[in-house]
N, C-alpha and C. Protein backbone atom coordinates (compact mmCIF):
# COMPACT_ATOMS: atom_id res chain seq x y z
N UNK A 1 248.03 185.13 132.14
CA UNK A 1 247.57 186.41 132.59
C UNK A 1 246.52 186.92 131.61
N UNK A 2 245.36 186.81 131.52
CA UNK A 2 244.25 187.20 130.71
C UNK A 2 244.14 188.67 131.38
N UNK A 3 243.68 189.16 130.54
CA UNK A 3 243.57 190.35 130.03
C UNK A 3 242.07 190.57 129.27
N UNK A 4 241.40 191.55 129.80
CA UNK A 4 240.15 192.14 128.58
C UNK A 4 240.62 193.13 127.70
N UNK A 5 239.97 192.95 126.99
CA UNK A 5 240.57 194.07 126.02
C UNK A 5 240.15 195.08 125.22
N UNK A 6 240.10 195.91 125.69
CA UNK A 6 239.25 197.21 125.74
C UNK A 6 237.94 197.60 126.76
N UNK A 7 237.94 197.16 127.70
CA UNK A 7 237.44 197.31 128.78
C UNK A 7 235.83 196.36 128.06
N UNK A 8 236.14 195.51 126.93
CA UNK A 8 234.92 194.29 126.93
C UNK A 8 235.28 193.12 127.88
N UNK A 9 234.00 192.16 127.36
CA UNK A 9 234.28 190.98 128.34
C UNK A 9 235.67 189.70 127.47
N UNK A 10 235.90 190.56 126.33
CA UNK A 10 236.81 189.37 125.78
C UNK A 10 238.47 189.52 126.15
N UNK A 11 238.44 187.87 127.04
CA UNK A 11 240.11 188.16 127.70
C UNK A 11 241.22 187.53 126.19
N UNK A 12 241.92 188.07 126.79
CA UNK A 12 243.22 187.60 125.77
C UNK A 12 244.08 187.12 126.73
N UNK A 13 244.79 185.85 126.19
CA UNK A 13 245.76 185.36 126.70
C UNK A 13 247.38 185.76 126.91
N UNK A 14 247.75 185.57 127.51
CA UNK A 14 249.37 186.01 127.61
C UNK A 14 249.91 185.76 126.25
N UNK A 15 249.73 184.29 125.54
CA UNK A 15 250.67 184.30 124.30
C UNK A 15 249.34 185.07 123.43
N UNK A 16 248.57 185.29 123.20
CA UNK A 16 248.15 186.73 122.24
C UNK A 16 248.27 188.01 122.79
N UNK A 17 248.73 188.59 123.70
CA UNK A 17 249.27 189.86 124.11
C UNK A 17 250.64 189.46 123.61
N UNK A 18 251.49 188.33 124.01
CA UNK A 18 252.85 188.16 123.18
C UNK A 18 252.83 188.22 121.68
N UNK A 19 252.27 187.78 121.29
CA UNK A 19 251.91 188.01 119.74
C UNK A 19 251.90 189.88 119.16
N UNK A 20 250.83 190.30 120.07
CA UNK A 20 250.33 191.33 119.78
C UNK A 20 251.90 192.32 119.81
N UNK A 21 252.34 192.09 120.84
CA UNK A 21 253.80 192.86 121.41
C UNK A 21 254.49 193.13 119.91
N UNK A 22 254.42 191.55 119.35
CA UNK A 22 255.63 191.46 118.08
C UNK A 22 255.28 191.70 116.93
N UNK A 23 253.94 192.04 116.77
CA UNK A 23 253.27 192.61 115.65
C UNK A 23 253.65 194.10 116.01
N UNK A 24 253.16 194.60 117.02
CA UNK A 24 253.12 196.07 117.43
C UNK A 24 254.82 196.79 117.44
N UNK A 25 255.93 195.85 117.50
CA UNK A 25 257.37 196.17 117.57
C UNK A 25 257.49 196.00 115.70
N UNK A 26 257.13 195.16 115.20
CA UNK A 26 257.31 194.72 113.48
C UNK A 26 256.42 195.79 113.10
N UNK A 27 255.74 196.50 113.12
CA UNK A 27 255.05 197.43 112.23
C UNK A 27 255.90 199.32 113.58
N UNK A 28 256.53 199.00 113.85
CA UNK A 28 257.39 200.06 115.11
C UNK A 28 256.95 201.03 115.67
N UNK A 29 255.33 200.40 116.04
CA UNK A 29 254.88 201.38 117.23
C UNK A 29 255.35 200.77 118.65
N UNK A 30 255.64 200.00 118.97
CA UNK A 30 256.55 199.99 119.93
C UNK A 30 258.06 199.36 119.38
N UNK A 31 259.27 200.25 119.99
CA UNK A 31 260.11 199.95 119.60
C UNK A 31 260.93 198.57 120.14
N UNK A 32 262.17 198.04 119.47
CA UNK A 32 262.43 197.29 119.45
C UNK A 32 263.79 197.55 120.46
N UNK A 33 263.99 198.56 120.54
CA UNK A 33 265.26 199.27 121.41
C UNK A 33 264.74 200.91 121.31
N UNK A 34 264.93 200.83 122.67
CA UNK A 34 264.94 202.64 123.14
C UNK A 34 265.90 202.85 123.52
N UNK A 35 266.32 204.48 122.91
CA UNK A 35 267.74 205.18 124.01
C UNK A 35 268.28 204.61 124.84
N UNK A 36 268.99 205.00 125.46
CA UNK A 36 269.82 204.94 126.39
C UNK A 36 268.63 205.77 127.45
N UNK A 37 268.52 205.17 128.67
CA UNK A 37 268.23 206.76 129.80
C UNK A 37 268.98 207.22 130.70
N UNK A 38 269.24 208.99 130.79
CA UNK A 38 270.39 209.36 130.90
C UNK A 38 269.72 210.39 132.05
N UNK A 39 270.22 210.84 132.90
CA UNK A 39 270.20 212.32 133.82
C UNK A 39 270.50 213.10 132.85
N UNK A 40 269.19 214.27 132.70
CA UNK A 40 269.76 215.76 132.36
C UNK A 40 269.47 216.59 133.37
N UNK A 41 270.07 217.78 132.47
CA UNK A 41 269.43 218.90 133.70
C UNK A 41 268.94 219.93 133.12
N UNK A 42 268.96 220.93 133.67
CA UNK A 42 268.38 222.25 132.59
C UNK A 42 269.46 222.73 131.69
N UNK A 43 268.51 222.82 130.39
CA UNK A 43 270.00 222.95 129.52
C UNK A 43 270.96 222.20 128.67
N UNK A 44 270.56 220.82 129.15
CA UNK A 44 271.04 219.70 128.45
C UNK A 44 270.85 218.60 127.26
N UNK A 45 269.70 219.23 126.70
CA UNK A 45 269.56 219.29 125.27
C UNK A 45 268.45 217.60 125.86
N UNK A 46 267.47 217.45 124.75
CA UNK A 46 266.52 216.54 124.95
C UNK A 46 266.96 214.91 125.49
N UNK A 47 266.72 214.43 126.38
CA UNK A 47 266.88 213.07 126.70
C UNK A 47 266.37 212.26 125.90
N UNK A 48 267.05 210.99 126.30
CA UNK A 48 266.99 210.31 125.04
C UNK A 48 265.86 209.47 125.33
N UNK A 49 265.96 208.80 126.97
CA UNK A 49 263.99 208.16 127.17
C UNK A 49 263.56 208.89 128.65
N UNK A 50 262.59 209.41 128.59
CA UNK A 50 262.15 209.80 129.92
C UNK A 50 261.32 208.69 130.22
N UNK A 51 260.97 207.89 131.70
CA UNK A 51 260.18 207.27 132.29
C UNK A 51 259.44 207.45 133.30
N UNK A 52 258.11 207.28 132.70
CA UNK A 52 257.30 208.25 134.30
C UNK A 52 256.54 206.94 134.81
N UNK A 53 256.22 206.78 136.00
CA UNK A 53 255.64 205.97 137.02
C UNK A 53 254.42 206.67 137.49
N UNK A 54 253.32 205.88 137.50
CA UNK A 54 251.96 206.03 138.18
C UNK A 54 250.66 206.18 137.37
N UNK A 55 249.82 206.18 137.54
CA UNK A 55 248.23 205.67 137.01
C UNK A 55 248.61 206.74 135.71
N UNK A 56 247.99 206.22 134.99
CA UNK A 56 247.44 207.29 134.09
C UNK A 56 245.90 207.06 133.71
N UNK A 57 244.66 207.17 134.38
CA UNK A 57 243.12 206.49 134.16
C UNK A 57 242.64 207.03 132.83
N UNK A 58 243.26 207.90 132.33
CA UNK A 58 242.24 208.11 130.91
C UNK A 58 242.69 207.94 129.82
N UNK A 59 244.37 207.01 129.96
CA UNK A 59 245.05 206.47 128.89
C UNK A 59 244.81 205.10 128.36
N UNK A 60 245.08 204.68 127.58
CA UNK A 60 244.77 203.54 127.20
C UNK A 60 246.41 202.61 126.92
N UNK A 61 246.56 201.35 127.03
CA UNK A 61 247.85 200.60 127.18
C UNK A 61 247.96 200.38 125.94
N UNK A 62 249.17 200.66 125.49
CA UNK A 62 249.77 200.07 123.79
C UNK A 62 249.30 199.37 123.48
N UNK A 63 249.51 198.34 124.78
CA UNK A 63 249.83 196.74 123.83
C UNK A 63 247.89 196.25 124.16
N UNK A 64 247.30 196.34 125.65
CA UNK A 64 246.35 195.55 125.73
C UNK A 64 245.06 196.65 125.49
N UNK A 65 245.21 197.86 124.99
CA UNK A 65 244.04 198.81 124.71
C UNK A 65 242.99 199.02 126.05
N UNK A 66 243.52 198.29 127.05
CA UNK A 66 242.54 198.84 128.38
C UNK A 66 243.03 200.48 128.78
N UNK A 67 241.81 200.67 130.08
CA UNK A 67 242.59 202.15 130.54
C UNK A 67 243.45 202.09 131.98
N UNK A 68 244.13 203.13 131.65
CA UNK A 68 244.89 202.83 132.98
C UNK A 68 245.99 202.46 133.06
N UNK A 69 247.06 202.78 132.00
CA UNK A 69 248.56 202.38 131.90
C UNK A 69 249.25 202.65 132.86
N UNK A 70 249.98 202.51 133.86
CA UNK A 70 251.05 202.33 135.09
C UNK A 70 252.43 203.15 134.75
N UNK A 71 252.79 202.73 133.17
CA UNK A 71 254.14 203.52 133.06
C UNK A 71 254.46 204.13 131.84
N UNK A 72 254.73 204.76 131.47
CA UNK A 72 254.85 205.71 129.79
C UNK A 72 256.11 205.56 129.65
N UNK A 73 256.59 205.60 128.45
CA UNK A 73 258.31 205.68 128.29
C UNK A 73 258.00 206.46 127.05
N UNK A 74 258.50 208.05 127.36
CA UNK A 74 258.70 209.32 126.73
C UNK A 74 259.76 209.73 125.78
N UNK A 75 260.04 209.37 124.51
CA UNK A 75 261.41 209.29 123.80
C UNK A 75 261.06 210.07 122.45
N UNK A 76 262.32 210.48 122.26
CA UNK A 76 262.57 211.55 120.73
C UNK A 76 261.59 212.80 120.92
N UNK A 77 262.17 213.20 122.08
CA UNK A 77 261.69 214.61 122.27
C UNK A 77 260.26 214.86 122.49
N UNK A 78 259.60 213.80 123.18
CA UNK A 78 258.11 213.54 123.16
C UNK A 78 257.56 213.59 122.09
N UNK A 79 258.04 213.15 121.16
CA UNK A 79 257.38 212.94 119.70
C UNK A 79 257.04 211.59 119.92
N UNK A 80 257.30 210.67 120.51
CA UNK A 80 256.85 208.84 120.45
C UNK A 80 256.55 208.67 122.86
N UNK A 81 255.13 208.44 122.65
CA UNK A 81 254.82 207.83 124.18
C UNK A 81 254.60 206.58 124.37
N UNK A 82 254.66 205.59 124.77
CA UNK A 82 254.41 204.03 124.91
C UNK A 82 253.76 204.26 126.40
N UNK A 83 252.46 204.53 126.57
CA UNK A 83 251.96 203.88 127.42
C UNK A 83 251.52 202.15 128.02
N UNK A 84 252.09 201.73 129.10
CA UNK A 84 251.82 200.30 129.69
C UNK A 84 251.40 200.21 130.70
N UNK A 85 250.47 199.12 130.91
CA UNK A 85 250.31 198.34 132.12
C UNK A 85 251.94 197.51 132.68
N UNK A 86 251.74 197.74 133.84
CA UNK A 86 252.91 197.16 134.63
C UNK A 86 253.55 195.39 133.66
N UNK A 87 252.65 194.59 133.82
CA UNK A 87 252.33 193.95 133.14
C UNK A 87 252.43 193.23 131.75
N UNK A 88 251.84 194.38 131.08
CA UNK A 88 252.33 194.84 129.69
C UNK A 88 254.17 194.71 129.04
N UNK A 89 254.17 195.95 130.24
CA UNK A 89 255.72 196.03 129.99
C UNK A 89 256.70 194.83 130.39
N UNK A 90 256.48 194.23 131.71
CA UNK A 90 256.93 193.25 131.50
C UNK A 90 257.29 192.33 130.23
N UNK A 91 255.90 191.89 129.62
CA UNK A 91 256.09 190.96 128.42
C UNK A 91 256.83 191.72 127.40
N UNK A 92 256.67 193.02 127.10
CA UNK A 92 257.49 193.55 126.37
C UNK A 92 259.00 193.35 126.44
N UNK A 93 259.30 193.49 128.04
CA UNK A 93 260.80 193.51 127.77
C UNK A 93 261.22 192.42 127.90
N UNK A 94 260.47 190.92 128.08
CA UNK A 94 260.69 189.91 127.43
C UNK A 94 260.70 189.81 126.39
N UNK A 95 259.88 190.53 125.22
CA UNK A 95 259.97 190.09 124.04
C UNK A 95 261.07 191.15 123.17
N UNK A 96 261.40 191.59 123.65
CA UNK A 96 262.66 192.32 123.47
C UNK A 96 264.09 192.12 123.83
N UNK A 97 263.87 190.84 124.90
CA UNK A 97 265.37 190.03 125.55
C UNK A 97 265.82 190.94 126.75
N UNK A 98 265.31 191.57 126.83
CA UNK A 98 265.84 192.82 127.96
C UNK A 98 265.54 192.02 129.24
N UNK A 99 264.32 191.35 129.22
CA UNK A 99 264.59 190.37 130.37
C UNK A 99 264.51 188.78 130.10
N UNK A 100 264.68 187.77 131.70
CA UNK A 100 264.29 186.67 130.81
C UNK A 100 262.55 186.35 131.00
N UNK A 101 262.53 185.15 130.37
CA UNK A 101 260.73 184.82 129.87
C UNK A 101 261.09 184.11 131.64
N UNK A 102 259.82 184.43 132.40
CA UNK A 102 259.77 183.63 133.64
C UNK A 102 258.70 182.47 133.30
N UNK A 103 259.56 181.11 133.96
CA UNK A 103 258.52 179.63 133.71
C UNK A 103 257.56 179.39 134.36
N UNK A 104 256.45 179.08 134.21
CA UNK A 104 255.65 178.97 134.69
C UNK A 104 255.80 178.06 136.35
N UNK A 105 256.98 177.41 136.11
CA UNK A 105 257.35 177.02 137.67
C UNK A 105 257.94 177.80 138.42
N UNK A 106 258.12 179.14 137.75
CA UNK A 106 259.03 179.61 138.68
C UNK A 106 257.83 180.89 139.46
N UNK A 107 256.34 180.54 139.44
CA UNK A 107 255.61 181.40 139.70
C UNK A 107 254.92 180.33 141.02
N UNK A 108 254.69 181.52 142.09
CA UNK A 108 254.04 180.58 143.23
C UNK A 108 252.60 179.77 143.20
């Protein structure tokens, strides 16, 4: 899955966005484990990850620095945002074990 990166013509490969992931989790701008995510309501004192869905065009993605992140994950009281590409996050939560790594055979 190449990737440009920063809206230049230079793509990056899946294993250097994987790379990048585990540099970016080892220095803990993206974390290595987030909260729990929980239902609150009004009144119920700060959640632990909020997750929002849909474009964001004038953001830029954690991990691949393009614009246009897909999903934010909102934690510690909006003091820490992780904007991602759909994408992005995927490899993340592979490289976090949260999911498994898909094989290249197992893609059509």
């Amino acid at each position: 899955m190449p990737s440009r990166l920063g809206g230049s013509e230079i793509l990056i490969t899946e294993a250097e966005l994987r790379a990048k992931i585990r540099a970016l989790m080892d220095s803990g701008i993206l974390p290595r484990d987030l909260p729990p995510m929980k239902r609150t309501g009004p009144g119920e004192g700060i959640p632990g990850v909020q997750m929002l869905i849909g474009e964001q065009p004038e953001q830029l993605c954690t991990v691949c620095e393009e614009r246009g992140p897909q999903i934010a994950y909102i934690y510690g009281g909006e003091l820490f945002i992780v904007r991602l590409h759909t994408d992005c996050d995927e490899l993340w939560q592979q490289e976090r074990g949260v999911r498994a790594r898909r094989s290249t055979s197992d893609q059509p």
